[in-house]
PDB file of N, CA and C in Angstrom:
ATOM      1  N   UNK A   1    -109.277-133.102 206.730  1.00  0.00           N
ATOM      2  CA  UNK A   1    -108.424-134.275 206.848  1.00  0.00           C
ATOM      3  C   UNK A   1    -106.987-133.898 206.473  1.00  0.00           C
ATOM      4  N   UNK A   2    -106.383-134.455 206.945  1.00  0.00           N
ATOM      5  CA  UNK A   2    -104.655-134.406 206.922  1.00  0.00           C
ATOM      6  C   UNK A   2    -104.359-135.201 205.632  1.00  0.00           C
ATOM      7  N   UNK A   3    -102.914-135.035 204.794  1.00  0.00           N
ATOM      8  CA  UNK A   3    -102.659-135.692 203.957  1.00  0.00           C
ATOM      9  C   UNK A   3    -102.244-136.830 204.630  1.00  0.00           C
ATOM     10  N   UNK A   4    -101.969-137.099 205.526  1.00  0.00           N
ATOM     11  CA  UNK A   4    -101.566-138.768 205.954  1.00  0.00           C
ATOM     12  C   UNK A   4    -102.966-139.282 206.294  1.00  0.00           C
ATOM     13  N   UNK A   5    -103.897-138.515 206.261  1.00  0.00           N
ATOM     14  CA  UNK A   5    -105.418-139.613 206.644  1.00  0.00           C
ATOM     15  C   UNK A   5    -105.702-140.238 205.023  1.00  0.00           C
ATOM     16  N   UNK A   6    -105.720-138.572 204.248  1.00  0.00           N
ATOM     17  CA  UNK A   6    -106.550-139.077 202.955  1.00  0.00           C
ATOM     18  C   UNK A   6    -105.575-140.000 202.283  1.00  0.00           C
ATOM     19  N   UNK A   7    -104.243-139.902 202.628  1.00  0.00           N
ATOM     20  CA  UNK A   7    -103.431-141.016 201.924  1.00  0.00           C
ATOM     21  C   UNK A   7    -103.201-142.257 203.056  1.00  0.00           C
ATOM     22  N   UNK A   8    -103.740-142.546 203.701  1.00  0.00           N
ATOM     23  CA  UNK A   8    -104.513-143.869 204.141  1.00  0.00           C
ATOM     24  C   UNK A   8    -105.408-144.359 203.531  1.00  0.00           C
ATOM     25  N   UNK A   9    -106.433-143.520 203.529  1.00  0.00           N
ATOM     26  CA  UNK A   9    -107.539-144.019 202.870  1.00  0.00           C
ATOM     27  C   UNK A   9    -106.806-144.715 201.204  1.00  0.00           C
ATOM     28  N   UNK A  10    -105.862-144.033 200.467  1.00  0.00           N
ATOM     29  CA  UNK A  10    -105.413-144.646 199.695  1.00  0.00           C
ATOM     30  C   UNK A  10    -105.007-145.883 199.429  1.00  0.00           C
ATOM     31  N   UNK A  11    -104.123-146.060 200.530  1.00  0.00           N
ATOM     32  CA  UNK A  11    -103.237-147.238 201.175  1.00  0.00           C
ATOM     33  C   UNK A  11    -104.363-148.860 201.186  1.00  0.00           C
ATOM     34  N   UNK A  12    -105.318-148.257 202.270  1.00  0.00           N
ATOM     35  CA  UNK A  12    -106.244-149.343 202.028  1.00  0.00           C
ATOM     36  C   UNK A  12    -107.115-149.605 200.718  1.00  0.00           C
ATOM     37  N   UNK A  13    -107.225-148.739 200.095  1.00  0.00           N
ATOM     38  CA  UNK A  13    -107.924-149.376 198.661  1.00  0.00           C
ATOM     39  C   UNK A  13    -106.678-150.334 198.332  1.00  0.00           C
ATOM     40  N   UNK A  14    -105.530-149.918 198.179  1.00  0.00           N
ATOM     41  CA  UNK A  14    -104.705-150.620 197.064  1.00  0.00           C
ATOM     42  C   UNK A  14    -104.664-152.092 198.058  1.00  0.00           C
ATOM     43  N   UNK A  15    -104.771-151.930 199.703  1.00  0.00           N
ATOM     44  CA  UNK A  15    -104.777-153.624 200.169  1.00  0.00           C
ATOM     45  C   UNK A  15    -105.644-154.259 200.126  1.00  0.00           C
ATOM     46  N   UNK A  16    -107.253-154.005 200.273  1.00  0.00           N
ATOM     47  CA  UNK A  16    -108.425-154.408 199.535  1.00  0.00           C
ATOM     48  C   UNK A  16    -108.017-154.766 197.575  1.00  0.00           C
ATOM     49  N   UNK A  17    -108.076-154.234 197.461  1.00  0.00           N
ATOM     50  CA  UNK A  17    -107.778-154.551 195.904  1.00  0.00           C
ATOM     51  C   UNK A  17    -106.775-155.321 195.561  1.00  0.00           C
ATOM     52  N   UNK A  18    -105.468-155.357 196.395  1.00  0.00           N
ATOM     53  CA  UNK A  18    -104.920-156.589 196.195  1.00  0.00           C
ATOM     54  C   UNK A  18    -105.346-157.895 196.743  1.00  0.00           C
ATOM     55  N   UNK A  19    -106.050-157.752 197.949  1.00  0.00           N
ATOM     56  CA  UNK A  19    -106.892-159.041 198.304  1.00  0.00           C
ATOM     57  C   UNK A  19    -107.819-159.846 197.404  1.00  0.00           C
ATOM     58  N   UNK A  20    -108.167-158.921 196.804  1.00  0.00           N
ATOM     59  CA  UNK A  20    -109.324-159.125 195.922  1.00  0.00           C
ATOM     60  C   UNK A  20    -108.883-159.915 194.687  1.00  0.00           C
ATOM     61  N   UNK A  21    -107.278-159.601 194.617  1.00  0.00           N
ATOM     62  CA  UNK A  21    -106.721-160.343 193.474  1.00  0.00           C
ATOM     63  C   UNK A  21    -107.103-158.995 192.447  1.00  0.00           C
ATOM     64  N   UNK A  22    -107.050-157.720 192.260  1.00  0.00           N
ATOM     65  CA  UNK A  22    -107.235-156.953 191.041  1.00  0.00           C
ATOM     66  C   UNK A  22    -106.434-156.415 190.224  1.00  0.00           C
ATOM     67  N   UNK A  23    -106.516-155.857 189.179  1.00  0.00           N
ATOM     68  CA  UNK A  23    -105.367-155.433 188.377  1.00  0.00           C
ATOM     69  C   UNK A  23    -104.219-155.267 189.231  1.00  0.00           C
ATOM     70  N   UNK A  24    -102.989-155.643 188.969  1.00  0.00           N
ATOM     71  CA  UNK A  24    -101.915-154.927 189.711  1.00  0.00           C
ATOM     72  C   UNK A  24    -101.386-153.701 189.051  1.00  0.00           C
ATOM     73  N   UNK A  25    -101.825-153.125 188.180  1.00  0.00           N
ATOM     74  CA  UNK A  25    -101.699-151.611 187.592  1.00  0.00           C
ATOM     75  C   UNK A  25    -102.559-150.655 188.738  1.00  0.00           C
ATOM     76  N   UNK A  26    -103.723-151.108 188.568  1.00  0.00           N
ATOM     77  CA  UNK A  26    -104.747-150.144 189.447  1.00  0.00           C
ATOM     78  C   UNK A  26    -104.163-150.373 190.889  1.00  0.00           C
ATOM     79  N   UNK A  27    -104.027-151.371 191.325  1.00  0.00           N
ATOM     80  CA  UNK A  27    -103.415-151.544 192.726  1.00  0.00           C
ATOM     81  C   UNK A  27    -102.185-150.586 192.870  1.00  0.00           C
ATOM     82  N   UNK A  28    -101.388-150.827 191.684  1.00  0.00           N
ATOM     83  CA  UNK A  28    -100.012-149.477 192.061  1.00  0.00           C
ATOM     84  C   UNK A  28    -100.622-148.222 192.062  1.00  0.00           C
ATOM     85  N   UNK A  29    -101.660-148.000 191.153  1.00  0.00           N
ATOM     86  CA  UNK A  29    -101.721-146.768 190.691  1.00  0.00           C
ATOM     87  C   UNK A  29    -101.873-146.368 192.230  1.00  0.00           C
ATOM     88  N   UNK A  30    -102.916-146.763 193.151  1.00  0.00           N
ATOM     89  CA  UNK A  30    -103.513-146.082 194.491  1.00  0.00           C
ATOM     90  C   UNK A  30    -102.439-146.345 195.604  1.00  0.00           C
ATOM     91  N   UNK A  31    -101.293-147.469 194.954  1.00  0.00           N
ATOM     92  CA  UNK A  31    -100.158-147.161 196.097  1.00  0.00           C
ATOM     93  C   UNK A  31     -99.396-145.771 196.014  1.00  0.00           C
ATOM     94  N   UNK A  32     -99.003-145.518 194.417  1.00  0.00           N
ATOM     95  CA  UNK A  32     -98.214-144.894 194.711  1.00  0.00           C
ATOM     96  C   UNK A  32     -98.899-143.526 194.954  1.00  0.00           C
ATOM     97  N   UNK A  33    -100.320-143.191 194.466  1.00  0.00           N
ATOM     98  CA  UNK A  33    -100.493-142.138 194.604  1.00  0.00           C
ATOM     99  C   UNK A  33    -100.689-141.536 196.319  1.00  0.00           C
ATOM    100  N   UNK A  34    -100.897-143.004 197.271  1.00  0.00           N
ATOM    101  CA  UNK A  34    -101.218-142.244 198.444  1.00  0.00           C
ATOM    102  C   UNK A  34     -99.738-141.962 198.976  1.00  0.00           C
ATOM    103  N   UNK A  35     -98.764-142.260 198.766  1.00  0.00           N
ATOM    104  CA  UNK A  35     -97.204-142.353 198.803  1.00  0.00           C
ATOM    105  C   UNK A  35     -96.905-140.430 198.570  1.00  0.00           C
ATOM    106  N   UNK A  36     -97.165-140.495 197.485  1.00  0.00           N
ATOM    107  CA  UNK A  36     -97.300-139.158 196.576  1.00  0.00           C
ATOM    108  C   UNK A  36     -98.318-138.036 197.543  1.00  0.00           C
ATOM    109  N   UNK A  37     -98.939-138.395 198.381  1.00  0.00           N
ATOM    110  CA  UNK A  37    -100.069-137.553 198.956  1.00  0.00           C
ATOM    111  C   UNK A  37     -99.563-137.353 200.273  1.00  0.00           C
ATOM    112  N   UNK A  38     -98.842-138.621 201.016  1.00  0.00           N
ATOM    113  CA  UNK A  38     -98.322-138.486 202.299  1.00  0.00           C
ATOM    114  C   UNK A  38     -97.400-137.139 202.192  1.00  0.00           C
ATOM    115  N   UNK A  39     -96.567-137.459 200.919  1.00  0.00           N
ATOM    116  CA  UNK A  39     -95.170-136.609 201.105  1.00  0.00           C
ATOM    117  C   UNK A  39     -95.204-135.081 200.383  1.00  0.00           C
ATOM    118  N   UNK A  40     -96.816-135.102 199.792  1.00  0.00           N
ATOM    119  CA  UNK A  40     -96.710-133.419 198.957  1.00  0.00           C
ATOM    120  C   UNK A  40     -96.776-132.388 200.361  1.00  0.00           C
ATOM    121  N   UNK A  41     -96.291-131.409 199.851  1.00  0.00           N
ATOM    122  CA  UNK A  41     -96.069-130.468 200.719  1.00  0.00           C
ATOM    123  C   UNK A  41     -97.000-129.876 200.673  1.00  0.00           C
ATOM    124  N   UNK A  42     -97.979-129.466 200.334  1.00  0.00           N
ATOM    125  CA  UNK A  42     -99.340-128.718 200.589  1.00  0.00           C
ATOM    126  C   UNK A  42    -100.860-129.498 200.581  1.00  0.00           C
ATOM    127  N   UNK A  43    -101.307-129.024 201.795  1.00  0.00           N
ATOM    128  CA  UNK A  43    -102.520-129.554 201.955  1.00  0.00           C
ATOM    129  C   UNK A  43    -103.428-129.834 200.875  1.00  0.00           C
ATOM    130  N   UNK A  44    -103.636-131.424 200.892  1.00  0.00           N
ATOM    131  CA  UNK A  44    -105.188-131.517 199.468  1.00  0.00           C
ATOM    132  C   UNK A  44    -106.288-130.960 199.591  1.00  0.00           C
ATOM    133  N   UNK A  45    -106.938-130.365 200.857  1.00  0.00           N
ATOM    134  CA  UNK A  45    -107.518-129.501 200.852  1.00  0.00           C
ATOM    135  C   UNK A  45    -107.294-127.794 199.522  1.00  0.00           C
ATOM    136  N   UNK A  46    -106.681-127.370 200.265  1.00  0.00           N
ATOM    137  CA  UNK A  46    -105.839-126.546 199.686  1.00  0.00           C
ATOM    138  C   UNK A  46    -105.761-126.862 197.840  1.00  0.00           C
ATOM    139  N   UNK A  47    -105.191-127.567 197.516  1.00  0.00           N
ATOM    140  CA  UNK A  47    -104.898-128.026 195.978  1.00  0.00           C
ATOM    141  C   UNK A  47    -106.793-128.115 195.670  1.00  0.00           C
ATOM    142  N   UNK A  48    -107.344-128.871 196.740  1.00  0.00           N
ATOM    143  CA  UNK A  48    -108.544-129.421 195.951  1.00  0.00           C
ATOM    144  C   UNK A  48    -109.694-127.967 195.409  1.00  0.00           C
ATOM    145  N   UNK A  49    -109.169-127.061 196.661  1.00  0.00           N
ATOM    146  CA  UNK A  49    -109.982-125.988 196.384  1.00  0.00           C
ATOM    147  C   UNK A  49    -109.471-124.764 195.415  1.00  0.00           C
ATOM    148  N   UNK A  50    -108.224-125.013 195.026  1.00  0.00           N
ATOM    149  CA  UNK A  50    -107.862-124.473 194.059  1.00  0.00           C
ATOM    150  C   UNK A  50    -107.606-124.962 193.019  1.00  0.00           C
ATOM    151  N   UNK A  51    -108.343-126.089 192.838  1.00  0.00           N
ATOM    152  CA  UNK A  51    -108.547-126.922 191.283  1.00  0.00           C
ATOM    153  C   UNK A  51    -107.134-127.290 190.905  1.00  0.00           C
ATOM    154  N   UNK A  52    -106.399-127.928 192.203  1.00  0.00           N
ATOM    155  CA  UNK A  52    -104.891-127.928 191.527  1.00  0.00           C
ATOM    156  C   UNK A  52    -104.559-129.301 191.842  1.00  0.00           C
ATOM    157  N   UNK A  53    -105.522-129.933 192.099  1.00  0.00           N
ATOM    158  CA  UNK A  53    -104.794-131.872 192.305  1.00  0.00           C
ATOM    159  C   UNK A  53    -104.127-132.490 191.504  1.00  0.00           C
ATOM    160  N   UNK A  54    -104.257-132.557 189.820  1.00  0.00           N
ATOM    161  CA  UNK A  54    -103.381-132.743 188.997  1.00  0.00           C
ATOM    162  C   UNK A  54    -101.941-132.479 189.521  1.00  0.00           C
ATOM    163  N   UNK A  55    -101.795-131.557 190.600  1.00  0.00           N
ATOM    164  CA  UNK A  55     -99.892-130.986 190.697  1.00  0.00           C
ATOM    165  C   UNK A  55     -99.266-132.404 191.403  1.00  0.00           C
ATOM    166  N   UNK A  56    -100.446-133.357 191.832  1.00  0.00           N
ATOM    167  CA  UNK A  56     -99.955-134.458 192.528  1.00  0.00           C
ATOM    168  C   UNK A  56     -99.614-135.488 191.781  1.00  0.00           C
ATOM    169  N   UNK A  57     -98.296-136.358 192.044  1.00  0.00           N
ATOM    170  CA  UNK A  57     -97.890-137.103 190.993  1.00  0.00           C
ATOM    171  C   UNK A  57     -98.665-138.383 191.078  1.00  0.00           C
ATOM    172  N   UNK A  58     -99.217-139.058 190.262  1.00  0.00           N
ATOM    173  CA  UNK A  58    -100.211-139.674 190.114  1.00  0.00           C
ATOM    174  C   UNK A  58    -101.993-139.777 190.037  1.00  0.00           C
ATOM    175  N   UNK A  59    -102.211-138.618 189.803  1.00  0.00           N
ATOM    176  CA  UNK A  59    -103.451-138.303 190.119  1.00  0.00           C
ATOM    177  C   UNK A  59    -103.931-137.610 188.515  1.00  0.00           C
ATOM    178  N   UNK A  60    -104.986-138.881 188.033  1.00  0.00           N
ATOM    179  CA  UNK A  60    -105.866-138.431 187.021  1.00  0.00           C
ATOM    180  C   UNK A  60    -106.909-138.504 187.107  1.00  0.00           C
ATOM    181  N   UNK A  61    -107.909-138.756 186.350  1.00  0.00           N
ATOM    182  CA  UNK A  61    -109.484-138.711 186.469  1.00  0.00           C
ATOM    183  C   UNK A  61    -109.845-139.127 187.365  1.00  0.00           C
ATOM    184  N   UNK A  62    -110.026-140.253 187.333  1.00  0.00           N
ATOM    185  CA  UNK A  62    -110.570-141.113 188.609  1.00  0.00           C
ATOM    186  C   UNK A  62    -110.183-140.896 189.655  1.00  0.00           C
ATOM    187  N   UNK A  63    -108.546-140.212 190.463  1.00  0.00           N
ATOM    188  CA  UNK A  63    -108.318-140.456 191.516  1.00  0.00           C
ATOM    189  C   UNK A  63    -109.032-139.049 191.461  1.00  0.00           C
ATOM    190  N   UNK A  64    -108.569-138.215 190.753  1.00  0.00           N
ATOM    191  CA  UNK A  64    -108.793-136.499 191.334  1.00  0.00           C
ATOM    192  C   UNK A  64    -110.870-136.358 191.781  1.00  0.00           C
ATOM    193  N   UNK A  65    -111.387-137.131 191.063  1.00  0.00           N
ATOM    194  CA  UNK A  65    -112.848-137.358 191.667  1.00  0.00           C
ATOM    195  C   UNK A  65    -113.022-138.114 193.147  1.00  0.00           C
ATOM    196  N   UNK A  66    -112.404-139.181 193.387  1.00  0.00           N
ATOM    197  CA  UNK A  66    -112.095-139.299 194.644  1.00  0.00           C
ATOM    198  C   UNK A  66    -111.742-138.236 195.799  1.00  0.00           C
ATOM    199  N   UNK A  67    -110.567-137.886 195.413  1.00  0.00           N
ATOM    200  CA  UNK A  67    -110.172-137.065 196.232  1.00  0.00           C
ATOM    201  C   UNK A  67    -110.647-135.672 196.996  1.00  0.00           C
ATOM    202  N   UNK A  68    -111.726-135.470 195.700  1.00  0.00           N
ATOM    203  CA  UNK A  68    -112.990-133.899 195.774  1.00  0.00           C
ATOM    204  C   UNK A  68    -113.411-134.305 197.007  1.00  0.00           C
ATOM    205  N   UNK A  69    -114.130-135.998 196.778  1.00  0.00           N
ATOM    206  CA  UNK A  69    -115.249-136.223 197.456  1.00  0.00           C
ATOM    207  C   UNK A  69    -114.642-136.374 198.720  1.00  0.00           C
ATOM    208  N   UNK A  70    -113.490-136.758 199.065  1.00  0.00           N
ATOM    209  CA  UNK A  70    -113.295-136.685 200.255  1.00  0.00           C
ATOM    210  C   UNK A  70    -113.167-135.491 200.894  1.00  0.00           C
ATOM    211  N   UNK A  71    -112.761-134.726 200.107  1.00  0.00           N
ATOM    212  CA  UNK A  71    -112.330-133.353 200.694  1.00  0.00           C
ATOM    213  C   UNK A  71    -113.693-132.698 201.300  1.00  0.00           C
ATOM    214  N   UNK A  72    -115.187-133.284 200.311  1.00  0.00           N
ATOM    215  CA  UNK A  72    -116.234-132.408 200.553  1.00  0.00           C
ATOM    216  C   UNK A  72    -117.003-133.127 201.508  1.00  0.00           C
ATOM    217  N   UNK A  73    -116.372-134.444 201.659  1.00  0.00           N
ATOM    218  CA  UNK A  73    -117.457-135.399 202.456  1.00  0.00           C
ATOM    219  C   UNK A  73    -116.914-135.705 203.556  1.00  0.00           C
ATOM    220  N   UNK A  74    -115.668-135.956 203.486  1.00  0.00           N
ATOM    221  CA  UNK A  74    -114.486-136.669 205.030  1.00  0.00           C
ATOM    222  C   UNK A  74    -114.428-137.676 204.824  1.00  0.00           C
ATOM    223  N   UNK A  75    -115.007-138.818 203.412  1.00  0.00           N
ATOM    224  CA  UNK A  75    -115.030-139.949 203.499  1.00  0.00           C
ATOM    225  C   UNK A  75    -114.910-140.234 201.871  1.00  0.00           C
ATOM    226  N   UNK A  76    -114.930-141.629 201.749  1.00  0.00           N
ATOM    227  CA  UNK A  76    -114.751-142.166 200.127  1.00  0.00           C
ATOM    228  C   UNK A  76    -115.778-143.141 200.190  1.00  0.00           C
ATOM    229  N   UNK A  77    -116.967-143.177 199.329  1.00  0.00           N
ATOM    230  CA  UNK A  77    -117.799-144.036 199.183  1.00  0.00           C
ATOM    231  C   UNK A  77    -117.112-145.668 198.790  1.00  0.00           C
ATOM    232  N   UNK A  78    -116.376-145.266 197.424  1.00  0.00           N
ATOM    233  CA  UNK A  78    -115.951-146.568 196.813  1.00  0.00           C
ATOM    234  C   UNK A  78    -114.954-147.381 197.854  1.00  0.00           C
ATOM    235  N   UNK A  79    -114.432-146.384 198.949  1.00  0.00           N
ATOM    236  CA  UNK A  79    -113.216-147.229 199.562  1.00  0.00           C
ATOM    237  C   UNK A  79    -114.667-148.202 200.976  1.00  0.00           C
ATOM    238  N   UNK A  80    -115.513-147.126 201.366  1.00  0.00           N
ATOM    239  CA  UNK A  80    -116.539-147.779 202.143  1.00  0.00           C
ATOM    240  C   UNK A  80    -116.738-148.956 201.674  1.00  0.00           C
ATOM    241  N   UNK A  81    -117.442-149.112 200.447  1.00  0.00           N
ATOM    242  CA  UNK A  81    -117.771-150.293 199.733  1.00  0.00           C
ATOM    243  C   UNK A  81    -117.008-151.467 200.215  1.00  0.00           C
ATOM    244  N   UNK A  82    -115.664-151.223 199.227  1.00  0.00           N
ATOM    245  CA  UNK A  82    -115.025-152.203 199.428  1.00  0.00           C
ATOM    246  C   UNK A  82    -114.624-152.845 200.898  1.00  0.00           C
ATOM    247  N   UNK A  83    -114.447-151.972 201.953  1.00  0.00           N
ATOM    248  CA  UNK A  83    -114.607-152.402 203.150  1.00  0.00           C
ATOM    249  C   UNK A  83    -115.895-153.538 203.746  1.00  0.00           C
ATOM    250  N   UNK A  84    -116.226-152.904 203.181  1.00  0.00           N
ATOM    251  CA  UNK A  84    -118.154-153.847 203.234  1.00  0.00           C
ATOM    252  C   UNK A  84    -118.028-155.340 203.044  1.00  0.00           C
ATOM    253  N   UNK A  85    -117.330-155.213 201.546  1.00  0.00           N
ATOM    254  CA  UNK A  85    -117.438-156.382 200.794  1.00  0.00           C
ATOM    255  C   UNK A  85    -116.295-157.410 201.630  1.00  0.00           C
ATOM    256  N   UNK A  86    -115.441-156.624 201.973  1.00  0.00           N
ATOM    257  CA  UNK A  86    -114.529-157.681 202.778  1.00  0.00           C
ATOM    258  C   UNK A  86    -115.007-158.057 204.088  1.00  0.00           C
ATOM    259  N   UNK A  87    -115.794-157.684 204.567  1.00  0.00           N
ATOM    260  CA  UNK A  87    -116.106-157.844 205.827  1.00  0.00           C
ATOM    261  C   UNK A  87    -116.891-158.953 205.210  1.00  0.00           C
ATOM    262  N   UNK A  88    -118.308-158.542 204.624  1.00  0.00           N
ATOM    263  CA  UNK A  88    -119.341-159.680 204.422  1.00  0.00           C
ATOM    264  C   UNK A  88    -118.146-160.998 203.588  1.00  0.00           C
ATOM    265  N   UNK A  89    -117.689-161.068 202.964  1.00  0.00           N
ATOM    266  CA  UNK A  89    -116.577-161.900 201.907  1.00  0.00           C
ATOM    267  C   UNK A  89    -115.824-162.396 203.188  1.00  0.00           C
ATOM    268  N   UNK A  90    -115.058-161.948 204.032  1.00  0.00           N
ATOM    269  CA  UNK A  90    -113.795-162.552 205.092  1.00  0.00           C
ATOM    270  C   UNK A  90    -112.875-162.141 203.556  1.00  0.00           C
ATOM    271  N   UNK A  91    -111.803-162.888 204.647  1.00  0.00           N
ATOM    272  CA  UNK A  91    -110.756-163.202 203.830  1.00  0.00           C
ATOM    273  C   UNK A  91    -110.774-164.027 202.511  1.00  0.00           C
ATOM    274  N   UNK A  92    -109.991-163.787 202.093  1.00  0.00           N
ATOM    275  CA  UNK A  92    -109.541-164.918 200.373  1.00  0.00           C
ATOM    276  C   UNK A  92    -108.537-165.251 200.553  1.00  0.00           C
TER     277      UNK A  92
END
């Protein structure tokens, strides 16, 4: 995946999660980090396989586990989810 896919996938957590009405901390946190992912200059691939995602600005525990899994899977379970839930939910 390209850094403009996996920082999509970002993008939409933080608009799910603002739909949802959720923290607006956690909501920035996944804006700015996919912001931060569009514009790093080296592939997250790359960083992920050299244990170097931390070099990305915004990225701690939780996101850098995300980000593995996409790298190893092509996909994000938790962002699936929440897709789910909005579909079955509609709008709010």
């Amino acid at each position: 995946m390209t850094n403009e896919e996996i920082a999509a996938i970002f993008t939409g957590i933080a608009d799910l999660l603002n739909k949802k009405q959720e923290n607006m901390f956690k909501i920035r946190a996944y804006d700015k980090v996919a912001k931060s992912i569009k514009t790093f200059q080296e592939s997250i691939e790359t960083l992920a396989n050299e244990d170097r995602l931390r070099d990305i600005p915004g990225v701690g525990d939780a996101i850098e586990l995300k980000l593995k899994e996409i790298v190893a899977t092509g996909k994000l379970e938790f962002y699936e989810k929440l897709k789910a839930e909005q579909s079955a939910g509609g709008s709010t």
